[in-house]
N, C-alpha and C. Protein backbone atom coordinates (compact mmCIF):
# COMPACT_ATOMS: atom_id res chain seq x y z
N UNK A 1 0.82 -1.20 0.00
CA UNK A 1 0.00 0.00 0.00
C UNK A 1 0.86 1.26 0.00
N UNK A 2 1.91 1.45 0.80
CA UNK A 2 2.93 2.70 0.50
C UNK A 2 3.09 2.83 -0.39
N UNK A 3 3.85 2.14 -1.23
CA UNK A 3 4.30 2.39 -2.65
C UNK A 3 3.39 2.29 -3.66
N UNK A 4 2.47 2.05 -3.06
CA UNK A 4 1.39 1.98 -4.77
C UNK A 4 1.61 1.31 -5.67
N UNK A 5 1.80 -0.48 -5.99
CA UNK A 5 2.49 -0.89 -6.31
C UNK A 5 1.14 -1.69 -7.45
N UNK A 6 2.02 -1.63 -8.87
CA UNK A 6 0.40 -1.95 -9.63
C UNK A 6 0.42 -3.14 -9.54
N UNK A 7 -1.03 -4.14 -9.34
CA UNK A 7 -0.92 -5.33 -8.89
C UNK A 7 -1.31 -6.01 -9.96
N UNK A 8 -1.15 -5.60 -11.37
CA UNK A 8 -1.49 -6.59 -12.58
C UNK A 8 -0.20 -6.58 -12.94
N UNK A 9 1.10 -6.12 -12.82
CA UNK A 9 2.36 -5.88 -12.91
C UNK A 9 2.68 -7.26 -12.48
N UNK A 10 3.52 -7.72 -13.23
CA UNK A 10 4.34 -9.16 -12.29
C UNK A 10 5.31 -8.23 -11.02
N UNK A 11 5.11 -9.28 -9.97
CA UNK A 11 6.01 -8.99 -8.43
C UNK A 11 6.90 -9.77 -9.40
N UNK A 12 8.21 -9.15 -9.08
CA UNK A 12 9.50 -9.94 -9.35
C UNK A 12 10.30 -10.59 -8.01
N UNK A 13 10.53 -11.59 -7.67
CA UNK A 13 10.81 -12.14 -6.69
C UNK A 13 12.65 -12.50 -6.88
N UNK A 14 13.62 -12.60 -6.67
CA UNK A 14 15.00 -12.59 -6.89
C UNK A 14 15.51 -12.99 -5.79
N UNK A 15 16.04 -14.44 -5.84
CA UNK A 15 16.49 -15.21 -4.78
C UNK A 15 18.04 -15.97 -5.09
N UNK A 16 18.43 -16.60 -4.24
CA UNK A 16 20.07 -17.45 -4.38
C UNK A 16 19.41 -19.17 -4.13
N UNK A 17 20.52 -19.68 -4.38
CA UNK A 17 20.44 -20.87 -4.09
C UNK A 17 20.24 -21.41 -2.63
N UNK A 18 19.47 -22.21 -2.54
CA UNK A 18 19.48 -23.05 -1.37
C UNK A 18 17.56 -22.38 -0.35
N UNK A 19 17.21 -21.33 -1.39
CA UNK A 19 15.73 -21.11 -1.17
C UNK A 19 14.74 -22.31 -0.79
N UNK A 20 14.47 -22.21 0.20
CA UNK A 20 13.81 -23.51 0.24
C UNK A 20 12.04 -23.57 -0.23
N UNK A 21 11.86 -24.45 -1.16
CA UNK A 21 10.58 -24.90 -1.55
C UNK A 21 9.42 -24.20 -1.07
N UNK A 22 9.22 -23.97 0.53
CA UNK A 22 8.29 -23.98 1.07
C UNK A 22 8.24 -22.35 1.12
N UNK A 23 9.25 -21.77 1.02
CA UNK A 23 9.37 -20.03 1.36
C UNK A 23 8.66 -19.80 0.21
N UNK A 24 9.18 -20.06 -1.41
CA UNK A 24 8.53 -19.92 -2.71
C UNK A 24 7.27 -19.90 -2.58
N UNK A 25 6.50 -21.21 -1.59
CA UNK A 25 5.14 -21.40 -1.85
C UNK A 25 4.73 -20.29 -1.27
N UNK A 26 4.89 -20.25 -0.03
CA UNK A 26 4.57 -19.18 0.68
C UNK A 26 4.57 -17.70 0.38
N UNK A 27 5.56 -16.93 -0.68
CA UNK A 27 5.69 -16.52 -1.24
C UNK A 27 4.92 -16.10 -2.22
N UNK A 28 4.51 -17.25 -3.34
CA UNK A 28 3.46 -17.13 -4.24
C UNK A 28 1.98 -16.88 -3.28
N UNK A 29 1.78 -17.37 -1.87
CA UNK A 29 0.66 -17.65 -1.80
C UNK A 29 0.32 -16.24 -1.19
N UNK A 30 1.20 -15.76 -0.53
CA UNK A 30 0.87 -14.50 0.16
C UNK A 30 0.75 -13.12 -1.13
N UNK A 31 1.25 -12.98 -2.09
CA UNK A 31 1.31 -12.42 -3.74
C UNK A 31 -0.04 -12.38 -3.84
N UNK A 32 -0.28 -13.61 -4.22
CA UNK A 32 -1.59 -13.96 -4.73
C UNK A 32 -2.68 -12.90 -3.99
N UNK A 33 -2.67 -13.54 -2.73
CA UNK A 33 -3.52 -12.98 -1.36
C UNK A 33 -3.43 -11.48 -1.35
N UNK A 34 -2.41 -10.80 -1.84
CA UNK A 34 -2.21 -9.43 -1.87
C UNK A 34 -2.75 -8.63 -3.43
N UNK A 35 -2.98 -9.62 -3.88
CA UNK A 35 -3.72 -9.28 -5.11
C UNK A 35 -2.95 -9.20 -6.53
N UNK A 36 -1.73 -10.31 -6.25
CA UNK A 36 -0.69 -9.84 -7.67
C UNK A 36 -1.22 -11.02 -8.30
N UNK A 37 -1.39 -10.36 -9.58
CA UNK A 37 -1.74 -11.55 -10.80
C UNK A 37 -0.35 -12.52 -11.23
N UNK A 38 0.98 -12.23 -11.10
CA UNK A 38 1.83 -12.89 -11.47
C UNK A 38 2.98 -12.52 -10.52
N UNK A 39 3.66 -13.86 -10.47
CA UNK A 39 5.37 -13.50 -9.65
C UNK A 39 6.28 -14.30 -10.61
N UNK A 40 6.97 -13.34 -10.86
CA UNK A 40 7.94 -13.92 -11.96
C UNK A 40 9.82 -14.18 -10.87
N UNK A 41 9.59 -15.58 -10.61
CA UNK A 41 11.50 -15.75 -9.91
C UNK A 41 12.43 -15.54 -10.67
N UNK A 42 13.31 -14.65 -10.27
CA UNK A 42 14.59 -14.63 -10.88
C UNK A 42 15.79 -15.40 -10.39
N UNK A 43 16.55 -16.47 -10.97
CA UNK A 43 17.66 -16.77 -9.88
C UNK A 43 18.79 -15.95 -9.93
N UNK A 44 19.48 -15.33 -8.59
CA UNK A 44 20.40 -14.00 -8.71
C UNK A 44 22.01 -15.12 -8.75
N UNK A 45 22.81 -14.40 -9.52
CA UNK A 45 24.19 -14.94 -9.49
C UNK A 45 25.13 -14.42 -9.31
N UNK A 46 26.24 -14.62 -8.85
CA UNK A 46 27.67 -13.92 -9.06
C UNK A 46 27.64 -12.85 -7.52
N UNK A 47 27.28 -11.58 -8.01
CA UNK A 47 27.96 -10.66 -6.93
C UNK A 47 26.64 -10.60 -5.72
N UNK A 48 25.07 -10.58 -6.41
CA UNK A 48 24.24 -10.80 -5.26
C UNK A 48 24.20 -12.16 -4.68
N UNK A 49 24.82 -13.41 -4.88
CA UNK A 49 24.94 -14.36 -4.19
C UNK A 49 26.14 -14.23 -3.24
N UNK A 50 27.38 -13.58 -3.90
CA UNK A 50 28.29 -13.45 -2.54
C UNK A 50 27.29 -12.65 -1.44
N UNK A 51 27.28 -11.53 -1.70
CA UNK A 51 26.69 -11.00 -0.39
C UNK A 51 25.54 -10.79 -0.20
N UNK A 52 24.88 -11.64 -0.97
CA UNK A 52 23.78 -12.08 0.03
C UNK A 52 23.43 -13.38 0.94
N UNK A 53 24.36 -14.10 0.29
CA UNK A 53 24.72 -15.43 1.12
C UNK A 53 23.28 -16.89 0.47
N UNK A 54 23.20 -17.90 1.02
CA UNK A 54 22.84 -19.07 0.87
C UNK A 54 21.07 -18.39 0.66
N UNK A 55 20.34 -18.40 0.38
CA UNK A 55 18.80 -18.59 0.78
C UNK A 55 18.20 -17.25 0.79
N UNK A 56 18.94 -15.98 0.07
CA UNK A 56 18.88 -14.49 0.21
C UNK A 56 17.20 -14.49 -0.36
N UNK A 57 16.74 -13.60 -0.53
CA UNK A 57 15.67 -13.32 -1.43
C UNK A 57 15.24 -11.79 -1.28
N UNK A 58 14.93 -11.28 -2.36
CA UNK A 58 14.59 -9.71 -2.62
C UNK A 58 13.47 -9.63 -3.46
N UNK A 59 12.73 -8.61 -3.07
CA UNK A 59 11.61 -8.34 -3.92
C UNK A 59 11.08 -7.17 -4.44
N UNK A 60 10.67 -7.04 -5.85
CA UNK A 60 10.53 -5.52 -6.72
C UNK A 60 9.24 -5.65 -7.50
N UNK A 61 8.98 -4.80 -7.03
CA UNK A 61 7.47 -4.44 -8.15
C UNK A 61 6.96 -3.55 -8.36
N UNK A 62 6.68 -3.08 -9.65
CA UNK A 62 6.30 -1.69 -10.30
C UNK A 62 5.04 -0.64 -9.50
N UNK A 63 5.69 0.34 -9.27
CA UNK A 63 4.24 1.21 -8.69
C UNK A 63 3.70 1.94 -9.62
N UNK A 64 2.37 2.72 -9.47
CA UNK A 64 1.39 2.99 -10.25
C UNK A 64 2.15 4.79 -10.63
N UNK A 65 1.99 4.92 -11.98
CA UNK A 65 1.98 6.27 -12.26
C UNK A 65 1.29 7.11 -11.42
């Protein structure tokens, strides 16, 4: 709700390795529940996996003009 975030917009979700299964679901399910029509995962490599470490996850999504 702060950001005004348009909810027919895919949530982009951007995570590292070792994410576990159940966070994803949870993830999609709470999206959903918030009213996003799509979550598109990105897997992050190289410099956001050093420092973000094992199981990181970040999230971006477009706000409304």
């Amino acid at each position: 709700e702060t950001y005004n975030l348009d909810r027919s917009a895919p949530l982009w979700v951007i995570y590292t390795v070792g994410l576990a299964e159940s966070v994803k679901q949870a993830v999609d399910q709470t999206a959903s529940e918030c009213g996003f029509k799509e979550v598109e995962w990105v897997l992050a490599h190289g410099v956001i996996t050093t420092h973000g470490g094992p199981a990181a996850i970040g999230i971006a999504g477009f706000s409304k003009a």
